[in-house]
PDB file of N, CA and C in Angstrom:
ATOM      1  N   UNK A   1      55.752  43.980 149.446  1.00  0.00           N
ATOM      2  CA  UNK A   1      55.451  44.777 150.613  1.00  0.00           C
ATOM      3  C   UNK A   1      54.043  45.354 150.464  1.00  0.00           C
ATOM      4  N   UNK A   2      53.659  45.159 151.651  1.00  0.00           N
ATOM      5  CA  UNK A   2      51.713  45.643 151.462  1.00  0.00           C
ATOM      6  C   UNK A   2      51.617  47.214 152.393  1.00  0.00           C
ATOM      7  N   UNK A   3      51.364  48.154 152.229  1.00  0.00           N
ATOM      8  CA  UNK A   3      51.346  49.464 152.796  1.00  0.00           C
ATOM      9  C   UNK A   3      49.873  50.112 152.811  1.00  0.00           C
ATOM     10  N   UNK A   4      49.339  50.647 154.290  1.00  0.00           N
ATOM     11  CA  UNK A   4      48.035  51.219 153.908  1.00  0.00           C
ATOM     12  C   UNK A   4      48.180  52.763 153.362  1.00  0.00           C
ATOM     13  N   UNK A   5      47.120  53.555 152.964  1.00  0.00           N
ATOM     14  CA  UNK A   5      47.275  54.486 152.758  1.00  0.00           C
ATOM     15  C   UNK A   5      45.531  54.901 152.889  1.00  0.00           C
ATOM     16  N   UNK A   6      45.923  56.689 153.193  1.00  0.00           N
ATOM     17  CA  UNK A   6      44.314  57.301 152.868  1.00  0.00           C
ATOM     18  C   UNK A   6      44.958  57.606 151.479  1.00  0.00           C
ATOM     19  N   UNK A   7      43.145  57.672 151.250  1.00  0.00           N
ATOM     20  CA  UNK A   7      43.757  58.003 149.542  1.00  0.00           C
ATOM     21  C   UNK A   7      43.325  59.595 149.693  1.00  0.00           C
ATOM     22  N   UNK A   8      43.290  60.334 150.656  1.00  0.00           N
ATOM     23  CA  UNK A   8      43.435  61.710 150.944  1.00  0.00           C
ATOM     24  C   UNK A   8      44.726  62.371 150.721  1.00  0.00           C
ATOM     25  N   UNK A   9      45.411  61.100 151.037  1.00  0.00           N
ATOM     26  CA  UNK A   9      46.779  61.706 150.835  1.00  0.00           C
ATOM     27  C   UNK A   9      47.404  62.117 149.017  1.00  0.00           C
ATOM     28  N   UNK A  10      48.220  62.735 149.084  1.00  0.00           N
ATOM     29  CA  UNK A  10      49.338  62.729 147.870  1.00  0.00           C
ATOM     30  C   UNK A  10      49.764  61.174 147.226  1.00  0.00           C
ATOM     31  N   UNK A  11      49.631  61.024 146.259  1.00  0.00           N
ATOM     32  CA  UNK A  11      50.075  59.671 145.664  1.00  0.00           C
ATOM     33  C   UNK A  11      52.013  59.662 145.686  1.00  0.00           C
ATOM     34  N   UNK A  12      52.360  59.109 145.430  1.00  0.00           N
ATOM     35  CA  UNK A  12      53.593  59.066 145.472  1.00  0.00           C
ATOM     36  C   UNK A  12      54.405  57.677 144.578  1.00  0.00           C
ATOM     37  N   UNK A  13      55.567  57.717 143.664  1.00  0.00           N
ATOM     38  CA  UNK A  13      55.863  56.745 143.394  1.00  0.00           C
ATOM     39  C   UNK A  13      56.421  56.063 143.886  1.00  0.00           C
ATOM     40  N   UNK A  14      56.807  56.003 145.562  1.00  0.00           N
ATOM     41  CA  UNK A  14      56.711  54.912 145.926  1.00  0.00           C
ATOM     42  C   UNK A  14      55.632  53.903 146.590  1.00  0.00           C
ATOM     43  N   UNK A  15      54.568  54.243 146.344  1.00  0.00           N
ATOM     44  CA  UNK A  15      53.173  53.677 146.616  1.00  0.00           C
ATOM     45  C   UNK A  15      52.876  52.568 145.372  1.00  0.00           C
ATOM     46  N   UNK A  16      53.709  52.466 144.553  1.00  0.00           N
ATOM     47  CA  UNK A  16      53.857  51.170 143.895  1.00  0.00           C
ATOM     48  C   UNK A  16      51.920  50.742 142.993  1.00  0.00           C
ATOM     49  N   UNK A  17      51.965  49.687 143.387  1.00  0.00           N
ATOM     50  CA  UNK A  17      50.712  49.252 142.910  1.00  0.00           C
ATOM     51  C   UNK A  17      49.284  49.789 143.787  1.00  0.00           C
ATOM     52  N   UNK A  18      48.407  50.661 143.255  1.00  0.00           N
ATOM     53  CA  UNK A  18      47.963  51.496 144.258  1.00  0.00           C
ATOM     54  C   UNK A  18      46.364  50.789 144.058  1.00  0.00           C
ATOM     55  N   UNK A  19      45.515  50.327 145.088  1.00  0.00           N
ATOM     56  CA  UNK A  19      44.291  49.707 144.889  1.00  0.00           C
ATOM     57  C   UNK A  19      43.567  50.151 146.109  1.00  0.00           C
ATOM     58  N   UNK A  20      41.989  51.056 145.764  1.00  0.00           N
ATOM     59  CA  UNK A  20      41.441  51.172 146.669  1.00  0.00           C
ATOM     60  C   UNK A  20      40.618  50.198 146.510  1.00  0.00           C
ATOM     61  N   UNK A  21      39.877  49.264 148.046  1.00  0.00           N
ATOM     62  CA  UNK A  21      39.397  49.213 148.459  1.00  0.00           C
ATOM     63  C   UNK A  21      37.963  49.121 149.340  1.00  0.00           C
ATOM     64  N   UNK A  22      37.451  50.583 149.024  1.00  0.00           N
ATOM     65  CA  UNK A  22      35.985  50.447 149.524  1.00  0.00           C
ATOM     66  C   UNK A  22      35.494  50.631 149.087  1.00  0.00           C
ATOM     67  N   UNK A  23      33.730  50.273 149.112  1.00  0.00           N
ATOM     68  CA  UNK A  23      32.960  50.231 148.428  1.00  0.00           C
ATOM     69  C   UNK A  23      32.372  50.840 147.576  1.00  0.00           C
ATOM     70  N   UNK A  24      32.380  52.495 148.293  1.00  0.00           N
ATOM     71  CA  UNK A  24      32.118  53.501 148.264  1.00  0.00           C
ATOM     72  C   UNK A  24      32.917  54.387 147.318  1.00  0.00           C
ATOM     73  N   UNK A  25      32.823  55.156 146.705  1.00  0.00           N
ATOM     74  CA  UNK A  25      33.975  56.240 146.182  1.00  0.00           C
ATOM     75  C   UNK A  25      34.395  57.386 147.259  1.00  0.00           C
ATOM     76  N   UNK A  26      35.236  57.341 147.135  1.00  0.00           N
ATOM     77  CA  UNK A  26      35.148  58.661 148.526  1.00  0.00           C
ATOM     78  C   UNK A  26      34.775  59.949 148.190  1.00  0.00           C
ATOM     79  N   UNK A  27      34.487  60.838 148.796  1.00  0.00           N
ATOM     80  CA  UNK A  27      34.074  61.967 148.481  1.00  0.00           C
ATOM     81  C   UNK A  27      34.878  62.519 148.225  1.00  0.00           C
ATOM     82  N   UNK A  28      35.076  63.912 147.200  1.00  0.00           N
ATOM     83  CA  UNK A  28      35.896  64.976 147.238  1.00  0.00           C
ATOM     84  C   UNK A  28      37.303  64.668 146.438  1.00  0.00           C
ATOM     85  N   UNK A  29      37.381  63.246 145.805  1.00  0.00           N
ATOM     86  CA  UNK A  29      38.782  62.647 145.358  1.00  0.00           C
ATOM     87  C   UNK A  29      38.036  62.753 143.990  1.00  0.00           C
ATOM     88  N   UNK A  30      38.633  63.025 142.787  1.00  0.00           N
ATOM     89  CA  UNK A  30      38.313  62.886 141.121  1.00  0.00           C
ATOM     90  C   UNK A  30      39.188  61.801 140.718  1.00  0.00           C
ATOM     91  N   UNK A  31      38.412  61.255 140.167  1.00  0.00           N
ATOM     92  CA  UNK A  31      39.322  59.651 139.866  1.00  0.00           C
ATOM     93  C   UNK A  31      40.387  60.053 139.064  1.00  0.00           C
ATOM     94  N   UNK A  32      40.246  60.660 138.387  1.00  0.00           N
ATOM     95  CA  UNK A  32      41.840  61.305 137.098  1.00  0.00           C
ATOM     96  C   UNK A  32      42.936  61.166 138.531  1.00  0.00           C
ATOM     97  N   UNK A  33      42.763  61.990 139.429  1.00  0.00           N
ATOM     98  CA  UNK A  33      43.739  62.108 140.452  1.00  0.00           C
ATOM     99  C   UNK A  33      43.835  61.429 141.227  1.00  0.00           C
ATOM    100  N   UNK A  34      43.039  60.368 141.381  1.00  0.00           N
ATOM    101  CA  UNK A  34      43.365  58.770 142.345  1.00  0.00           C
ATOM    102  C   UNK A  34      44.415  58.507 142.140  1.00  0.00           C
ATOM    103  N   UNK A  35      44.980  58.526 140.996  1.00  0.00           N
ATOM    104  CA  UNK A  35      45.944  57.623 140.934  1.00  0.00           C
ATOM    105  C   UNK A  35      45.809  55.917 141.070  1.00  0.00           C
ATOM    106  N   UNK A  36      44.812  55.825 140.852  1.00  0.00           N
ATOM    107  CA  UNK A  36      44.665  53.771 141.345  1.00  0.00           C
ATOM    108  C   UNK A  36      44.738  52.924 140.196  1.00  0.00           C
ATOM    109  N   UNK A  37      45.378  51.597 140.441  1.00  0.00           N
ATOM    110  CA  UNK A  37      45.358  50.883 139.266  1.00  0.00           C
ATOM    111  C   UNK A  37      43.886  49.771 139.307  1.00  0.00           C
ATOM    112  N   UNK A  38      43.558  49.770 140.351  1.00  0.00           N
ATOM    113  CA  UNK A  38      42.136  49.463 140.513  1.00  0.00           C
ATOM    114  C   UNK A  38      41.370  49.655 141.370  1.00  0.00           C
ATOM    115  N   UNK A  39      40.058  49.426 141.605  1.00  0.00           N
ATOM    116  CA  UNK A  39      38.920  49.769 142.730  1.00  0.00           C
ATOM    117  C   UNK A  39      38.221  48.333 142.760  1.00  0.00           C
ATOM    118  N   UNK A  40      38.712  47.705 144.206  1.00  0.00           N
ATOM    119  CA  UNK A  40      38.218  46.198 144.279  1.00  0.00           C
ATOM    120  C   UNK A  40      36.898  46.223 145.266  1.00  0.00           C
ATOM    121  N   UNK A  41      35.891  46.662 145.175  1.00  0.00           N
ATOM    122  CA  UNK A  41      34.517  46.900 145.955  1.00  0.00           C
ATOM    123  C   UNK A  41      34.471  45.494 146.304  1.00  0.00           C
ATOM    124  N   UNK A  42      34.980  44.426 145.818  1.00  0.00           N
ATOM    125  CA  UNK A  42      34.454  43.674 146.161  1.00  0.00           C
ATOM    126  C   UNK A  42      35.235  42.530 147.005  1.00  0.00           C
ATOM    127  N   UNK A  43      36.252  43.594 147.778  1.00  0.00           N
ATOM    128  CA  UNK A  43      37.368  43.211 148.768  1.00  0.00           C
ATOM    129  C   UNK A  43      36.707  44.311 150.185  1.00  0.00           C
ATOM    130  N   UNK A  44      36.053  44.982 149.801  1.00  0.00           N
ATOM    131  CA  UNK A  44      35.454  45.797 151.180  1.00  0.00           C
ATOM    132  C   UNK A  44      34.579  45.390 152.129  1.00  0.00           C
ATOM    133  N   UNK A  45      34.053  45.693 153.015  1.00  0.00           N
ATOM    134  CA  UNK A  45      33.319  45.062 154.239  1.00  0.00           C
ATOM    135  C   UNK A  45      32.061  45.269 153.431  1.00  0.00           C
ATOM    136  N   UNK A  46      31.170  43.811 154.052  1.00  0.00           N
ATOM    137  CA  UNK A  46      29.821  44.400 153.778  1.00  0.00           C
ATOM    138  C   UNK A  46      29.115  45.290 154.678  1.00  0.00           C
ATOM    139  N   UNK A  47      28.019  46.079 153.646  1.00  0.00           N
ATOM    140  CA  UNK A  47      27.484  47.030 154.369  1.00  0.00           C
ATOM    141  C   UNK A  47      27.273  47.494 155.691  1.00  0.00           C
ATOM    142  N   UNK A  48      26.746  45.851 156.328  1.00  0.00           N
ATOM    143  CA  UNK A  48      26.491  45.490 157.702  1.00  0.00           C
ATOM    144  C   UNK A  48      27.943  46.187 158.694  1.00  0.00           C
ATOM    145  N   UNK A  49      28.553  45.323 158.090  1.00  0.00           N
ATOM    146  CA  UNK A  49      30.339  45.106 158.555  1.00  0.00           C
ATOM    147  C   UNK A  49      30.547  46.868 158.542  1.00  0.00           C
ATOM    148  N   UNK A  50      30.393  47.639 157.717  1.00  0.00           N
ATOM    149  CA  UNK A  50      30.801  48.858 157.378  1.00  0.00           C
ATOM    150  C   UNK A  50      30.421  49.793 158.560  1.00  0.00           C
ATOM    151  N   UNK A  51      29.042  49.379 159.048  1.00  0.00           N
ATOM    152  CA  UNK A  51      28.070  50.140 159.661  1.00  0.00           C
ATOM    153  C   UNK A  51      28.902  50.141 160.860  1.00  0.00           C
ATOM    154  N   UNK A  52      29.023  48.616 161.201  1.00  0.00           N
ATOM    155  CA  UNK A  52      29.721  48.126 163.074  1.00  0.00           C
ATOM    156  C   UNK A  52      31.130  48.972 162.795  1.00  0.00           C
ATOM    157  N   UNK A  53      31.367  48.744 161.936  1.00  0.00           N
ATOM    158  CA  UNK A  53      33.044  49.467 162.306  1.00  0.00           C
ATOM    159  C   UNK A  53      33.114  50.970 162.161  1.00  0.00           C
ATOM    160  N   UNK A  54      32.187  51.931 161.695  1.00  0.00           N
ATOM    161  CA  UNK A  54      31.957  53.095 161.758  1.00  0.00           C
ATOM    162  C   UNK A  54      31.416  53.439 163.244  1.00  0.00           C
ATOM    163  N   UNK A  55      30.321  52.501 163.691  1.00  0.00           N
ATOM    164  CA  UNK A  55      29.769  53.284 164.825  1.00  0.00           C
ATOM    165  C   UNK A  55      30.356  52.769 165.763  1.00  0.00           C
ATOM    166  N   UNK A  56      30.910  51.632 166.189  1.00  0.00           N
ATOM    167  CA  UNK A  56      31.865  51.547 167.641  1.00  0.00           C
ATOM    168  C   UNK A  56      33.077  51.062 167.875  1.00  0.00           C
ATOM    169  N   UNK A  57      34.241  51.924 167.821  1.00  0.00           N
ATOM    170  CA  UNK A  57      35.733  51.378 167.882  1.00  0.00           C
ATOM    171  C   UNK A  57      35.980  50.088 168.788  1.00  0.00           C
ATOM    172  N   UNK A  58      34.986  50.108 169.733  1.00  0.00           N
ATOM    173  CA  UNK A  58      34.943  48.904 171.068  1.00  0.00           C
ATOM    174  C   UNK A  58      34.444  47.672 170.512  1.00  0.00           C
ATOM    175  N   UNK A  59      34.477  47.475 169.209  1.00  0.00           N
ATOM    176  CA  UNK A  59      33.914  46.566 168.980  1.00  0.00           C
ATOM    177  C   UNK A  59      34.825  45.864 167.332  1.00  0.00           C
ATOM    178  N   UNK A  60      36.189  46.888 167.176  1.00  0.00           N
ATOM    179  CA  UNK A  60      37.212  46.397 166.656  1.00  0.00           C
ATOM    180  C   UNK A  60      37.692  45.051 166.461  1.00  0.00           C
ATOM    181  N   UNK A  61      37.361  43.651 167.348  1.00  0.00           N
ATOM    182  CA  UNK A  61      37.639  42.812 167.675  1.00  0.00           C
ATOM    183  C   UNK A  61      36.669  42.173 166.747  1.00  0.00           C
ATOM    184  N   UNK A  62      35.261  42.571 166.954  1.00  0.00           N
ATOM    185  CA  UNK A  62      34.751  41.635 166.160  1.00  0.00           C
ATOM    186  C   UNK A  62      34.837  42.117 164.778  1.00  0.00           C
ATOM    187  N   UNK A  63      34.713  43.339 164.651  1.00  0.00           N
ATOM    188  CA  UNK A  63      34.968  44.070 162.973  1.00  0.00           C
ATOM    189  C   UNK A  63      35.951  42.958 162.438  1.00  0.00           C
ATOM    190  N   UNK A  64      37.055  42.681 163.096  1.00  0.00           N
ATOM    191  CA  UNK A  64      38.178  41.846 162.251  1.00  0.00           C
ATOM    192  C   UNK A  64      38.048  40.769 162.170  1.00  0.00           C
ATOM    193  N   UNK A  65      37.319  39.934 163.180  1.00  0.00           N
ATOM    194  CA  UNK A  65      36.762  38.502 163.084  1.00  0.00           C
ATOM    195  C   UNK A  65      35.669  38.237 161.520  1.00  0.00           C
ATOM    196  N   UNK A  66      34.696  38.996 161.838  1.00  0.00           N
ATOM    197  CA  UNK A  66      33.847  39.140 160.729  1.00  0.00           C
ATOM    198  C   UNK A  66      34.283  39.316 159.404  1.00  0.00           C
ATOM    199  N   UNK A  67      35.159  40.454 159.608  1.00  0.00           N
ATOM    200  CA  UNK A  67      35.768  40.966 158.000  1.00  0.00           C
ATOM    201  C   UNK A  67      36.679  39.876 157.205  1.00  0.00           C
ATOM    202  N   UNK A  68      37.650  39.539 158.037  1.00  0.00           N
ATOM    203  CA  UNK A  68      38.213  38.101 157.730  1.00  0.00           C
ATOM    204  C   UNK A  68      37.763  36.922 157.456  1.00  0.00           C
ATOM    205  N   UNK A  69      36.177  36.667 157.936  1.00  0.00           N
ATOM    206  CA  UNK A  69      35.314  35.454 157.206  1.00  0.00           C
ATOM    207  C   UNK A  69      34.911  36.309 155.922  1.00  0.00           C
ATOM    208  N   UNK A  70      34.602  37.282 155.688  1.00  0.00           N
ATOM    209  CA  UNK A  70      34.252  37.642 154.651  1.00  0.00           C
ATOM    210  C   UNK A  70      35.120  37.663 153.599  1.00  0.00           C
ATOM    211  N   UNK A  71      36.043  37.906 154.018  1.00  0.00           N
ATOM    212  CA  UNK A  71      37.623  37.349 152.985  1.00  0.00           C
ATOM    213  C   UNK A  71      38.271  36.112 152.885  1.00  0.00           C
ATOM    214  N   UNK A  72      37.541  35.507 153.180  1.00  0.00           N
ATOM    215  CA  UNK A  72      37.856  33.804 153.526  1.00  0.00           C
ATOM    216  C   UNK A  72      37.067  33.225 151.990  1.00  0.00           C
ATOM    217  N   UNK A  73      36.207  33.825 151.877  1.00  0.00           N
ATOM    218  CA  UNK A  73      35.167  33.220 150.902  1.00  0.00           C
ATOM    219  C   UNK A  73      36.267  32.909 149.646  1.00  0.00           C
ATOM    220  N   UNK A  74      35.625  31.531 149.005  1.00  0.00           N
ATOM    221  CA  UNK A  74      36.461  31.125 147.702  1.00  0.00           C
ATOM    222  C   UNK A  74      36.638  31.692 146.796  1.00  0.00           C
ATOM    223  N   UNK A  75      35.281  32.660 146.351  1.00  0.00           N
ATOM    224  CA  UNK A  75      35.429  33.793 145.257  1.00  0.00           C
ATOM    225  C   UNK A  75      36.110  34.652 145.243  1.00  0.00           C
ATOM    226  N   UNK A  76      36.989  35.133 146.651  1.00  0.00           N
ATOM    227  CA  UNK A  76      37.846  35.970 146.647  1.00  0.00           C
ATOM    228  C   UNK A  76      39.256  35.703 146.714  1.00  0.00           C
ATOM    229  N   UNK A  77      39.709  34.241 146.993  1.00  0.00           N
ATOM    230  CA  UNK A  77      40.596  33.952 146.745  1.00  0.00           C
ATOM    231  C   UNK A  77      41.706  34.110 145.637  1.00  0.00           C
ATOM    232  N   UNK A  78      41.382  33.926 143.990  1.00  0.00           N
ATOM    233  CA  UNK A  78      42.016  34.071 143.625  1.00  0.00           C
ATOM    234  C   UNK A  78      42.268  35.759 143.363  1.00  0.00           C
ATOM    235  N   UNK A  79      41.568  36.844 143.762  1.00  0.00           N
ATOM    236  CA  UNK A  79      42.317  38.713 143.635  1.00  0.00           C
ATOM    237  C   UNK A  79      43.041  38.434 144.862  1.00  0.00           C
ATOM    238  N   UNK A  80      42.949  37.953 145.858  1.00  0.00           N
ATOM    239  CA  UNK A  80      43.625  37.833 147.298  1.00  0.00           C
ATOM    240  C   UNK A  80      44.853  37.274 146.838  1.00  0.00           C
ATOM    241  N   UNK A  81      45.168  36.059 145.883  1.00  0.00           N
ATOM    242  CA  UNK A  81      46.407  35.899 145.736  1.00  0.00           C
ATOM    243  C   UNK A  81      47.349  36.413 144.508  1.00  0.00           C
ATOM    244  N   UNK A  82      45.900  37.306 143.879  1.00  0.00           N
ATOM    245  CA  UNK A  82      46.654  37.834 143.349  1.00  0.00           C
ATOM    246  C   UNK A  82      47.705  39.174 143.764  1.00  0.00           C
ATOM    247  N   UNK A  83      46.923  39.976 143.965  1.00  0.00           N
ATOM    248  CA  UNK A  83      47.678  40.613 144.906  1.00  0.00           C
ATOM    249  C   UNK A  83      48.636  40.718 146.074  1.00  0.00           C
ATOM    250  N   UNK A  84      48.405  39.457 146.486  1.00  0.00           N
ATOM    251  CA  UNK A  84      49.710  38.835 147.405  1.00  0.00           C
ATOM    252  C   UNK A  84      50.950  38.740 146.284  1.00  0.00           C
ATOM    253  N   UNK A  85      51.306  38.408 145.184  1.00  0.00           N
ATOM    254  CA  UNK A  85      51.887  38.254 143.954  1.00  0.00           C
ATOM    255  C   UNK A  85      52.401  39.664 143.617  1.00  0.00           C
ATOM    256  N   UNK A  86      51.166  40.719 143.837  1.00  0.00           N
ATOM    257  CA  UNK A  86      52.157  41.874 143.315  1.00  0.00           C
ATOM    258  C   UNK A  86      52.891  42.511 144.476  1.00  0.00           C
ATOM    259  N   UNK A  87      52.721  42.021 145.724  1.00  0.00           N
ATOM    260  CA  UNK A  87      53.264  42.168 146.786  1.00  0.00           C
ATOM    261  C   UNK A  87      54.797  41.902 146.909  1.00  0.00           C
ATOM    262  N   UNK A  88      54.938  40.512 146.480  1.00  0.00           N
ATOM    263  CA  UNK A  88      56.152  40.198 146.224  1.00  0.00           C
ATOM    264  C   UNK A  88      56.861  40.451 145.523  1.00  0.00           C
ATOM    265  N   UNK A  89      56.475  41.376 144.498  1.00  0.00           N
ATOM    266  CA  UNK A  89      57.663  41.881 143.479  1.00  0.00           C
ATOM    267  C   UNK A  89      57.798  43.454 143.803  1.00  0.00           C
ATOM    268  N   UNK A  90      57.326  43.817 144.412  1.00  0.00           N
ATOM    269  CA  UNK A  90      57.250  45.288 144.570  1.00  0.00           C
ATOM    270  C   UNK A  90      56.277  46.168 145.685  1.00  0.00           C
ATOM    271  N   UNK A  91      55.653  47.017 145.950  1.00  0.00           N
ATOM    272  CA  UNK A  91      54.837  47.666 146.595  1.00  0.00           C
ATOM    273  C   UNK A  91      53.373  47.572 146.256  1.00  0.00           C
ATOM    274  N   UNK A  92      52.763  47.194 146.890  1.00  0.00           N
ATOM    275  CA  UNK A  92      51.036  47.250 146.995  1.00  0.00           C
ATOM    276  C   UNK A  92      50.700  48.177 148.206  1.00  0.00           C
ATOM    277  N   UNK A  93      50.260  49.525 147.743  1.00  0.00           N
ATOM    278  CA  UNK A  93      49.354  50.189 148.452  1.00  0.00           C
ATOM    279  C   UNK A  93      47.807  49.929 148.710  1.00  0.00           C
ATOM    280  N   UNK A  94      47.293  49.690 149.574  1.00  0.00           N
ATOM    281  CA  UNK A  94      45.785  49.339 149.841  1.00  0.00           C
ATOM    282  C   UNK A  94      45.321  51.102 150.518  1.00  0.00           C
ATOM    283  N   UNK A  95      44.157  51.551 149.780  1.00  0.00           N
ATOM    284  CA  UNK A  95      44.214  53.088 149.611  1.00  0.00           C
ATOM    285  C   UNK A  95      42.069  52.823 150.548  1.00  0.00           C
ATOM    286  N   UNK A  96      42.132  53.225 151.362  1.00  0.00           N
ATOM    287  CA  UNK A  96      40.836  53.321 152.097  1.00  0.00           C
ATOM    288  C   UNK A  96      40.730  55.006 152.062  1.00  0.00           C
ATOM    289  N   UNK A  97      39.226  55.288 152.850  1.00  0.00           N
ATOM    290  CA  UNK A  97      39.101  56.874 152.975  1.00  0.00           C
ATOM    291  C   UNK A  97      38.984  57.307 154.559  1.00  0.00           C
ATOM    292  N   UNK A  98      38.490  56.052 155.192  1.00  0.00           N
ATOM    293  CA  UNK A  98      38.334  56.138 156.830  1.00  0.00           C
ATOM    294  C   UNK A  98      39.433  57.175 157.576  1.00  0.00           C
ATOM    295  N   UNK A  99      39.030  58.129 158.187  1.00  0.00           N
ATOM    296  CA  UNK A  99      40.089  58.746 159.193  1.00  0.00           C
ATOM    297  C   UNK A  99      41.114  58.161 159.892  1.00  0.00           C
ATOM    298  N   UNK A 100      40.149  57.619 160.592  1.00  0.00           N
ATOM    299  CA  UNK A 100      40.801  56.435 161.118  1.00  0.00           C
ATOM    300  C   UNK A 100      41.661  55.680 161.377  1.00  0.00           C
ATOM    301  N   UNK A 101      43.472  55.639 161.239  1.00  0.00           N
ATOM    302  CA  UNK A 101      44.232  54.942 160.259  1.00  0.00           C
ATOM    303  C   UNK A 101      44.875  53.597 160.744  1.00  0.00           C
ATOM    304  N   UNK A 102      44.326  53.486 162.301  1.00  0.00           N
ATOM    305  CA  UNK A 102      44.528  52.047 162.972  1.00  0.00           C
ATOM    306  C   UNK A 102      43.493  51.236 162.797  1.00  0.00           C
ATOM    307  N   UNK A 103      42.380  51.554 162.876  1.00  0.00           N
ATOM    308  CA  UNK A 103      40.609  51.217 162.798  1.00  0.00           C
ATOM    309  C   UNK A 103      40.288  51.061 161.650  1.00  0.00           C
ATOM    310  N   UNK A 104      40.659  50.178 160.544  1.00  0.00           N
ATOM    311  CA  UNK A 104      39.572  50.334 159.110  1.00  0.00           C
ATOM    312  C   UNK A 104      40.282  48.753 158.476  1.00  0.00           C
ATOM    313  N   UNK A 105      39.442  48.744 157.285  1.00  0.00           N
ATOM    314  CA  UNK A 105      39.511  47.444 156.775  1.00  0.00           C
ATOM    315  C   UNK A 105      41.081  47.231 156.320  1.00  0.00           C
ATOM    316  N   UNK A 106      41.365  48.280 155.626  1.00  0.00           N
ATOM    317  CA  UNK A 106      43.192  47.903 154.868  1.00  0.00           C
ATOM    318  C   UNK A 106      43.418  47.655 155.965  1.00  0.00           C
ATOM    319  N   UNK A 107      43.639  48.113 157.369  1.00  0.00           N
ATOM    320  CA  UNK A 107      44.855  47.090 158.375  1.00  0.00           C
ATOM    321  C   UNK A 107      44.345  45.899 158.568  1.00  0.00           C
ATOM    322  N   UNK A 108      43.037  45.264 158.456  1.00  0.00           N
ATOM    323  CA  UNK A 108      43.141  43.865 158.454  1.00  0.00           C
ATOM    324  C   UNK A 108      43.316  43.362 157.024  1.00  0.00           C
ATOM    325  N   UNK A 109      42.932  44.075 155.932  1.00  0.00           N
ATOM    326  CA  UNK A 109      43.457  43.040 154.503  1.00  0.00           C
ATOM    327  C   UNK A 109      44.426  42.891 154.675  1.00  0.00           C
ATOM    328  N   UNK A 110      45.890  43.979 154.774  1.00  0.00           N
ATOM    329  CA  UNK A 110      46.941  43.773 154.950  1.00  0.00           C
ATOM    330  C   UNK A 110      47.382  42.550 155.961  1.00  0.00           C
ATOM    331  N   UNK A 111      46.675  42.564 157.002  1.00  0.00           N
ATOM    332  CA  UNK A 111      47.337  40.984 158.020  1.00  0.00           C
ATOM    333  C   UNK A 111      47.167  39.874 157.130  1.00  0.00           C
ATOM    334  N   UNK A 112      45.451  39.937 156.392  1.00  0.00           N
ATOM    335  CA  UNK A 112      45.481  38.765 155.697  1.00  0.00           C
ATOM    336  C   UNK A 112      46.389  38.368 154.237  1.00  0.00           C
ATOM    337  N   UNK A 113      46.772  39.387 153.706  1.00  0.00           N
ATOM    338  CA  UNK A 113      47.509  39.432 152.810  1.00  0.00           C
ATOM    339  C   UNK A 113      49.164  39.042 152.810  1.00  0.00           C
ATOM    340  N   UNK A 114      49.016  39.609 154.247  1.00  0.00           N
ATOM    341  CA  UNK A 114      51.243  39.398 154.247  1.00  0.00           C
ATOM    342  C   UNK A 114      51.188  37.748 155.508  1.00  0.00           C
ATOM    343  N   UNK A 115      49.834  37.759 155.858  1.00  0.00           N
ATOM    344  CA  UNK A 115      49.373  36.127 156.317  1.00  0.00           C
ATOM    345  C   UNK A 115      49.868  35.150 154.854  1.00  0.00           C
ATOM    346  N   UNK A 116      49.692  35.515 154.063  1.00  0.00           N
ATOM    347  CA  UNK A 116      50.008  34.612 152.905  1.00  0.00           C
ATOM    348  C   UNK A 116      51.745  34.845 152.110  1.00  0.00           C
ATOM    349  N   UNK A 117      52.026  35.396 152.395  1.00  0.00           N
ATOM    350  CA  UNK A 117      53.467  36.214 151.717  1.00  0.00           C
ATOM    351  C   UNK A 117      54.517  35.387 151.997  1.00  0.00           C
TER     352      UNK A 117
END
C-alpha cells in the first residue's frame, strides 16, 4: 500500500516504510524527528518542474505529464521498483512538505507506483 503524507505531520507506526521525496529539506523538520528511512532527491521534480507546480495550480495537467517523463527515465527504474516491492509487503509512506495535499509530486509518484503493483 502506497500512502502520501506531509512530513509536517506526526509520524505514526502505521506509516510503515517512510521516504521523503523532495529535493529540498523542508524547513523547520530536524531530521532525528523525520522519522524517514530515506530521502530520494532524486525521485523529485526537477527544479524547472518544481517552479511550474508551485506557481500555477492551472497548469496541474502538465506538472503530471512532465513529472512522469521524468520518472520514466531508466536510471530510476530500478528505486521505482524497488519501492513498488516494499509496497507489497507492507506500507510505503511517500512524505513531501507542499501544503498542498491534492497538488504535489507524491500524488503522482503514488499513481506511478501502484501503476506497477
Amino acid at each position: 500500500m502506497v500512502v502520501c503524507k506531509r512530513i509536517y505531520e506526526p509520524s505514526s507506526s502505521k506509516d510503515g516504510y517512510r521516504v521523503l521525496i523532495d529535493r529540498l529539506w523542508p524547513r523547520g523538520v530536524k531530521r532525528e524527528e523525520a522519522a524517514i528511512k530515506e530521502w530520494l532527491k532524486e525521485l523529485a521534480p526537477s527544479s524547472e518542474l518544481r517552479r511550474l507546480a508551485t506557481t500555477d495550480k492551472s497548469k496541474w495537467a502538465e506538472f503530471q505529464r512532465r513529472y512522469r517523463m521524468e520518472l520514466s527515465k531508466p536510471e530510476l527504474q530500478p528505486t521505482l521498483e524497488r519501492l513498488r516491492k516494499i509496497a507489497r509487503s507492507g506500507t510505503l509512506t511517500l512524505l513531501y512538505a507542499k501544503r498542498d495535499t491534492q497538488h504535489n509530486n507524491a500524488v503522482v509518484l503514488k499513481e506511478v507506483l501502484e501503476e506497477g503493483l
